[in-house]
PDB file of N, CA and C in Angstrom:
ATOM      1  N   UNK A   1      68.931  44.263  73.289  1.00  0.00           N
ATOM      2  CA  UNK A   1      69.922  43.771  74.186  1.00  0.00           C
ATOM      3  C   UNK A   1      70.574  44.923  74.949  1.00  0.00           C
ATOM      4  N   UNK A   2      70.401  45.819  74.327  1.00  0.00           N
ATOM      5  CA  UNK A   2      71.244  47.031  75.103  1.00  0.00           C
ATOM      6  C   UNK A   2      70.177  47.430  76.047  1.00  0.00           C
ATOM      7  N   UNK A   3      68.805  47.556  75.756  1.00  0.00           N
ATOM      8  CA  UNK A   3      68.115  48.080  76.646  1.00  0.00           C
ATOM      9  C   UNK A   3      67.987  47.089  78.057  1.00  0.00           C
ATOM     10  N   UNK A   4      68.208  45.999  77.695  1.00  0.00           N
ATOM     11  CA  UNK A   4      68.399  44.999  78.762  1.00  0.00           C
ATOM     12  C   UNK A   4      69.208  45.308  79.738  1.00  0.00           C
ATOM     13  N   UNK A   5      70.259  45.734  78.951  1.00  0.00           N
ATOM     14  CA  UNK A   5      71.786  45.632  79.639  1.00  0.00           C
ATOM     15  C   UNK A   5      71.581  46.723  80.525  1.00  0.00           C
ATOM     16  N   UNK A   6      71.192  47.470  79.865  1.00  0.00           N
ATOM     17  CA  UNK A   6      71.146  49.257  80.688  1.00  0.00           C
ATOM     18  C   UNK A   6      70.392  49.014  81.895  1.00  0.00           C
ATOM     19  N   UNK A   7      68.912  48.154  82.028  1.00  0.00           N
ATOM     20  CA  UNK A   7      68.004  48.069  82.737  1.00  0.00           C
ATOM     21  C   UNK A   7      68.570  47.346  83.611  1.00  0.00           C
ATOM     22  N   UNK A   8      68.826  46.223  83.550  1.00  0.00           N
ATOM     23  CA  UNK A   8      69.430  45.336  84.483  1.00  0.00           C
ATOM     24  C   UNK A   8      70.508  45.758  85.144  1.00  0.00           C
ATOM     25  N   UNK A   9      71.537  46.682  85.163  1.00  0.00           N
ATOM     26  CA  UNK A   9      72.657  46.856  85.512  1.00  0.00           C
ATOM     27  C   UNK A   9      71.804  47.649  87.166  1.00  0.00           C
ATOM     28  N   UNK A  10      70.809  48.004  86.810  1.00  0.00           N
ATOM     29  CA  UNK A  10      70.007  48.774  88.222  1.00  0.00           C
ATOM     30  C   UNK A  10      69.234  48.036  88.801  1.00  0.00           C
ATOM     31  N   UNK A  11      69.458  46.615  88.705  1.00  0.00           N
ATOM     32  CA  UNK A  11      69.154  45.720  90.100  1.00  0.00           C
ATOM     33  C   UNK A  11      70.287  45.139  91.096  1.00  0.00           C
ATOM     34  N   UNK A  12      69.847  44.827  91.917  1.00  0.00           N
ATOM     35  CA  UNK A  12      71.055  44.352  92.760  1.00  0.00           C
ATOM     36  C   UNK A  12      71.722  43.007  92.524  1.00  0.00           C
ATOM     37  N   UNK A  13      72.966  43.279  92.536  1.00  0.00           N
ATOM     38  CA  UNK A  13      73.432  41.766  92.220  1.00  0.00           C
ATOM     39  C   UNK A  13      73.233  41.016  90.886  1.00  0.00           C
ATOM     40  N   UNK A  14      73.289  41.762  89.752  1.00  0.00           N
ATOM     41  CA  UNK A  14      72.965  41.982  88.324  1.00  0.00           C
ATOM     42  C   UNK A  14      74.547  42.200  87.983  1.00  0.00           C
ATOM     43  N   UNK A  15      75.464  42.914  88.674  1.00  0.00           N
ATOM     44  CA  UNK A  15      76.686  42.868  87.835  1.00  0.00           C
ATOM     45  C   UNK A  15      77.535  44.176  89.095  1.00  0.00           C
ATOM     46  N   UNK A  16      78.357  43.330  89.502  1.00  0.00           N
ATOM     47  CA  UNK A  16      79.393  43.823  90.858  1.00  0.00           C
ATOM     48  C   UNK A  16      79.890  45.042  90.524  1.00  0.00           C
ATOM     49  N   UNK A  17      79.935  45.555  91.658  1.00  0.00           N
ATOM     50  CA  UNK A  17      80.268  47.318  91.925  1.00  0.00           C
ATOM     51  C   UNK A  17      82.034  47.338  90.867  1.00  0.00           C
ATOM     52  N   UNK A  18      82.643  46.502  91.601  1.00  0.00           N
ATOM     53  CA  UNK A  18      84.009  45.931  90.584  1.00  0.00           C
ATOM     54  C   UNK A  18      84.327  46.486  89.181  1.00  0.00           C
ATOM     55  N   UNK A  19      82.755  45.378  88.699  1.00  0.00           N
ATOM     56  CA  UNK A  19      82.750  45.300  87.028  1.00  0.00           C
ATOM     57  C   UNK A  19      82.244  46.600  86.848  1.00  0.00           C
ATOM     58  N   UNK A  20      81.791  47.299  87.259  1.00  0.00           N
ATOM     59  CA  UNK A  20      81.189  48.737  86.619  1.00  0.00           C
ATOM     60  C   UNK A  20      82.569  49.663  86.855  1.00  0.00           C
ATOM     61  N   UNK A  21      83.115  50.270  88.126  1.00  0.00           N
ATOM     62  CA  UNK A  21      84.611  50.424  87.974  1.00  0.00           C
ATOM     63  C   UNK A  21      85.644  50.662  87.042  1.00  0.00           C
ATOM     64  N   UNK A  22      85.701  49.182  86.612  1.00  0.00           N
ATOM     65  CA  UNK A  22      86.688  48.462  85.637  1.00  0.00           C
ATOM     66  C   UNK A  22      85.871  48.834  83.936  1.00  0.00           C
ATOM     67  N   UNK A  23      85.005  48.985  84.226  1.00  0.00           N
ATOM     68  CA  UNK A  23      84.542  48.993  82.454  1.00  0.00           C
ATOM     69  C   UNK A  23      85.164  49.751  81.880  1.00  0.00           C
ATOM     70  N   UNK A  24      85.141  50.168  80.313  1.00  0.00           N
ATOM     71  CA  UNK A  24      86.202  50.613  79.222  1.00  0.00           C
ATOM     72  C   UNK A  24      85.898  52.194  79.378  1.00  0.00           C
ATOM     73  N   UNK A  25      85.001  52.618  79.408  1.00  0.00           N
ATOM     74  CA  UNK A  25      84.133  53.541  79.353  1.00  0.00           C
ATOM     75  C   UNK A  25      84.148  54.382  80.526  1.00  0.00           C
ATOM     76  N   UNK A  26      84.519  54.035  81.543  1.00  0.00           N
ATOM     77  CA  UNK A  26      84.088  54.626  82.832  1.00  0.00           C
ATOM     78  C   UNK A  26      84.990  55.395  83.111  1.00  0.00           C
ATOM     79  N   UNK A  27      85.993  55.646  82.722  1.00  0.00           N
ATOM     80  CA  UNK A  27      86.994  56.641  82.877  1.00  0.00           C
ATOM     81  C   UNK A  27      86.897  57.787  81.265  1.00  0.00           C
ATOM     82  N   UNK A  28      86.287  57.883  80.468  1.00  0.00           N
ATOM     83  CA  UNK A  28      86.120  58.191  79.883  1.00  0.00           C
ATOM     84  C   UNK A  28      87.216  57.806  78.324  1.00  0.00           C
ATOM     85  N   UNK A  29      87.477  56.902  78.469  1.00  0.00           N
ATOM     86  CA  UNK A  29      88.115  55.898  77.756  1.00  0.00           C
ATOM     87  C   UNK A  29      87.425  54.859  76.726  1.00  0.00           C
ATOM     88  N   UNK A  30      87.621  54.974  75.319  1.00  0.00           N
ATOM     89  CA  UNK A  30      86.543  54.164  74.485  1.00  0.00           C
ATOM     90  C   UNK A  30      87.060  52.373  74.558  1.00  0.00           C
ATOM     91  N   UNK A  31      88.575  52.061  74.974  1.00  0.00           N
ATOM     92  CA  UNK A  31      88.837  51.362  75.162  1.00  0.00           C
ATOM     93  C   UNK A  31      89.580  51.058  76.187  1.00  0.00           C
ATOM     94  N   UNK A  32      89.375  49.353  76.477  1.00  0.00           N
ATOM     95  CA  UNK A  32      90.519  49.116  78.120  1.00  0.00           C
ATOM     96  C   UNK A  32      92.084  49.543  77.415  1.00  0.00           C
ATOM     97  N   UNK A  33      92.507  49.018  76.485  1.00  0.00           N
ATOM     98  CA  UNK A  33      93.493  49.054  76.373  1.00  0.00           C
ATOM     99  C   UNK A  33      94.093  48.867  74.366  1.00  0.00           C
ATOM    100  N   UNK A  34      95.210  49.223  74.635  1.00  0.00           N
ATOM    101  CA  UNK A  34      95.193  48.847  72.881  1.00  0.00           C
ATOM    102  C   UNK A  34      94.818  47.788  72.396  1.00  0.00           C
ATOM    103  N   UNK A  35      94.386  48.167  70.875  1.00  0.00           N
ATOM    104  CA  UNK A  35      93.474  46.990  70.597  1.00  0.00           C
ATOM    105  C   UNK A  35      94.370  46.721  69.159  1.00  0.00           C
ATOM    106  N   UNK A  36      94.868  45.333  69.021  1.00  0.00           N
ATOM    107  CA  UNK A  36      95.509  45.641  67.699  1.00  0.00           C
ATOM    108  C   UNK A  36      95.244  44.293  66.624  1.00  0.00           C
ATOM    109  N   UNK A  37      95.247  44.586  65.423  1.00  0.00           N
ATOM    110  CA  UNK A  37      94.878  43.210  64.885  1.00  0.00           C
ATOM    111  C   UNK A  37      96.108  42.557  64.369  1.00  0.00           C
ATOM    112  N   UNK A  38      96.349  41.430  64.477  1.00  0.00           N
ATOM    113  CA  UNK A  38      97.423  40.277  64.811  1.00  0.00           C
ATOM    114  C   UNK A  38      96.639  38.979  64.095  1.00  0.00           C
ATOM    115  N   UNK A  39      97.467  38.063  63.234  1.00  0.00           N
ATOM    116  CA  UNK A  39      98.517  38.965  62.412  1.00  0.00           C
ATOM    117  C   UNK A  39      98.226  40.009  61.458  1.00  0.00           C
ATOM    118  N   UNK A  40      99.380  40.588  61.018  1.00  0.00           N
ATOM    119  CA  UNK A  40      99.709  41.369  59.972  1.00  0.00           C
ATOM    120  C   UNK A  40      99.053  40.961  58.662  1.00  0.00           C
ATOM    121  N   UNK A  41      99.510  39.942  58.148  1.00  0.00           N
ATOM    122  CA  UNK A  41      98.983  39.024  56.762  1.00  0.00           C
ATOM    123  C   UNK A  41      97.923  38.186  56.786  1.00  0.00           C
ATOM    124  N   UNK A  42      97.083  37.734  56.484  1.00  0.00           N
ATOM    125  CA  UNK A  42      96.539  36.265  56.401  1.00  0.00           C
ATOM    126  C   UNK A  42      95.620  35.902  55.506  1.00  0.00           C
ATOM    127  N   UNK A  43      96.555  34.971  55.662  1.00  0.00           N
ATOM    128  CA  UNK A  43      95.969  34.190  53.737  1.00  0.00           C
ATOM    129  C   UNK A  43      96.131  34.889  52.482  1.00  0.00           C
ATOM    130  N   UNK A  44      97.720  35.817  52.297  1.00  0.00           N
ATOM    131  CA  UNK A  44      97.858  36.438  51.643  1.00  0.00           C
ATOM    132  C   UNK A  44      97.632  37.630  51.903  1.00  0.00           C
ATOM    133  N   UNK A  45      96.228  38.486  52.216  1.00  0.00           N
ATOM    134  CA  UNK A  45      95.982  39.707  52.570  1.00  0.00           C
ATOM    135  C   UNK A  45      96.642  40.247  53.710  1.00  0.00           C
ATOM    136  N   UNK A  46      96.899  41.479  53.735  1.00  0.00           N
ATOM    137  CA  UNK A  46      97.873  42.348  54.349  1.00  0.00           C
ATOM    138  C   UNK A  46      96.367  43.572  55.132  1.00  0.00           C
ATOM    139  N   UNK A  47      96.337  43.475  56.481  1.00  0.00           N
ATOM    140  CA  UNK A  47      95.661  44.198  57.361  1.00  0.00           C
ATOM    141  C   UNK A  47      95.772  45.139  56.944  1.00  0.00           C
ATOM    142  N   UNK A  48      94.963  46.239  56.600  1.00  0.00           N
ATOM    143  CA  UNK A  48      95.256  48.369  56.469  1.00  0.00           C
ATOM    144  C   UNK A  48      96.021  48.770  57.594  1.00  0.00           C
ATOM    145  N   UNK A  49      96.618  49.461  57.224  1.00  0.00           N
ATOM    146  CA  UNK A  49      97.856  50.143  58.336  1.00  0.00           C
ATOM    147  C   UNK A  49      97.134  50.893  59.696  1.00  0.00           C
ATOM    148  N   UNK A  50      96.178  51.259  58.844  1.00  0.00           N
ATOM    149  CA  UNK A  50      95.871  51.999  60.370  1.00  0.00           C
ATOM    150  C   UNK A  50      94.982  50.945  61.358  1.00  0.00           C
ATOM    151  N   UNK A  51      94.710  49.618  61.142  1.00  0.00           N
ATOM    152  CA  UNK A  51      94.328  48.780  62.146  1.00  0.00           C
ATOM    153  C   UNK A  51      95.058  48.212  62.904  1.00  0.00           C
ATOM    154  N   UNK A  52      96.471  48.532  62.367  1.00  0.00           N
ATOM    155  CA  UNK A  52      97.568  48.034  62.950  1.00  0.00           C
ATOM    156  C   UNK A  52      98.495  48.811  63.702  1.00  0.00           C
ATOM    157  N   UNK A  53      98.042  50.290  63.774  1.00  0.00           N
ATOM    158  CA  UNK A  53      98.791  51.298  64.448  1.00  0.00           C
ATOM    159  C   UNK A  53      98.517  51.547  65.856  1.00  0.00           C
ATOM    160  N   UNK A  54      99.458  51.500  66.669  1.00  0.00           N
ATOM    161  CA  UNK A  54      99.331  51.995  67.876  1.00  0.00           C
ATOM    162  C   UNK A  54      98.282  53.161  68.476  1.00  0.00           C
ATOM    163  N   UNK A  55      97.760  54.083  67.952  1.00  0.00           N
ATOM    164  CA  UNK A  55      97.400  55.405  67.770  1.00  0.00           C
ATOM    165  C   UNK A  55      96.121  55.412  67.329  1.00  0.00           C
ATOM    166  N   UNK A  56      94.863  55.952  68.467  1.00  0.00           N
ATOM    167  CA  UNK A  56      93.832  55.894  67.809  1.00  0.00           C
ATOM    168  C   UNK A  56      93.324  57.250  67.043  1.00  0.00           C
TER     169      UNK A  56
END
């Protein structure tokens, strides 16, 4: 699937000048934006702290 993805992205009209731009990656950024897991608890269990920290 990745080799797909890679291949295809070099035809035309396969995926807008826009979306390549905007991707997570393209600024040299592993993510768009913080990523945090929500909630805290569930079903009793308590998330590890560091999935829940601001700070990668």
């Amino acid at each position: 699937m990745v080799f797909i993805d890679a291949v295809s992205r070099y035809v035309d009209g396969v995926i807008s000048s826009e979306s390549i731009i905007d991707e997570s990656f393209s600024n040299g950024n592993l993510l768009e934006y913080p990523q945090y897991t929500r909630p805290e608890e569930f079903h009793g269990m308590k998330v590890p702290e560091v999935l829940l920290s601001r700070t990668s």
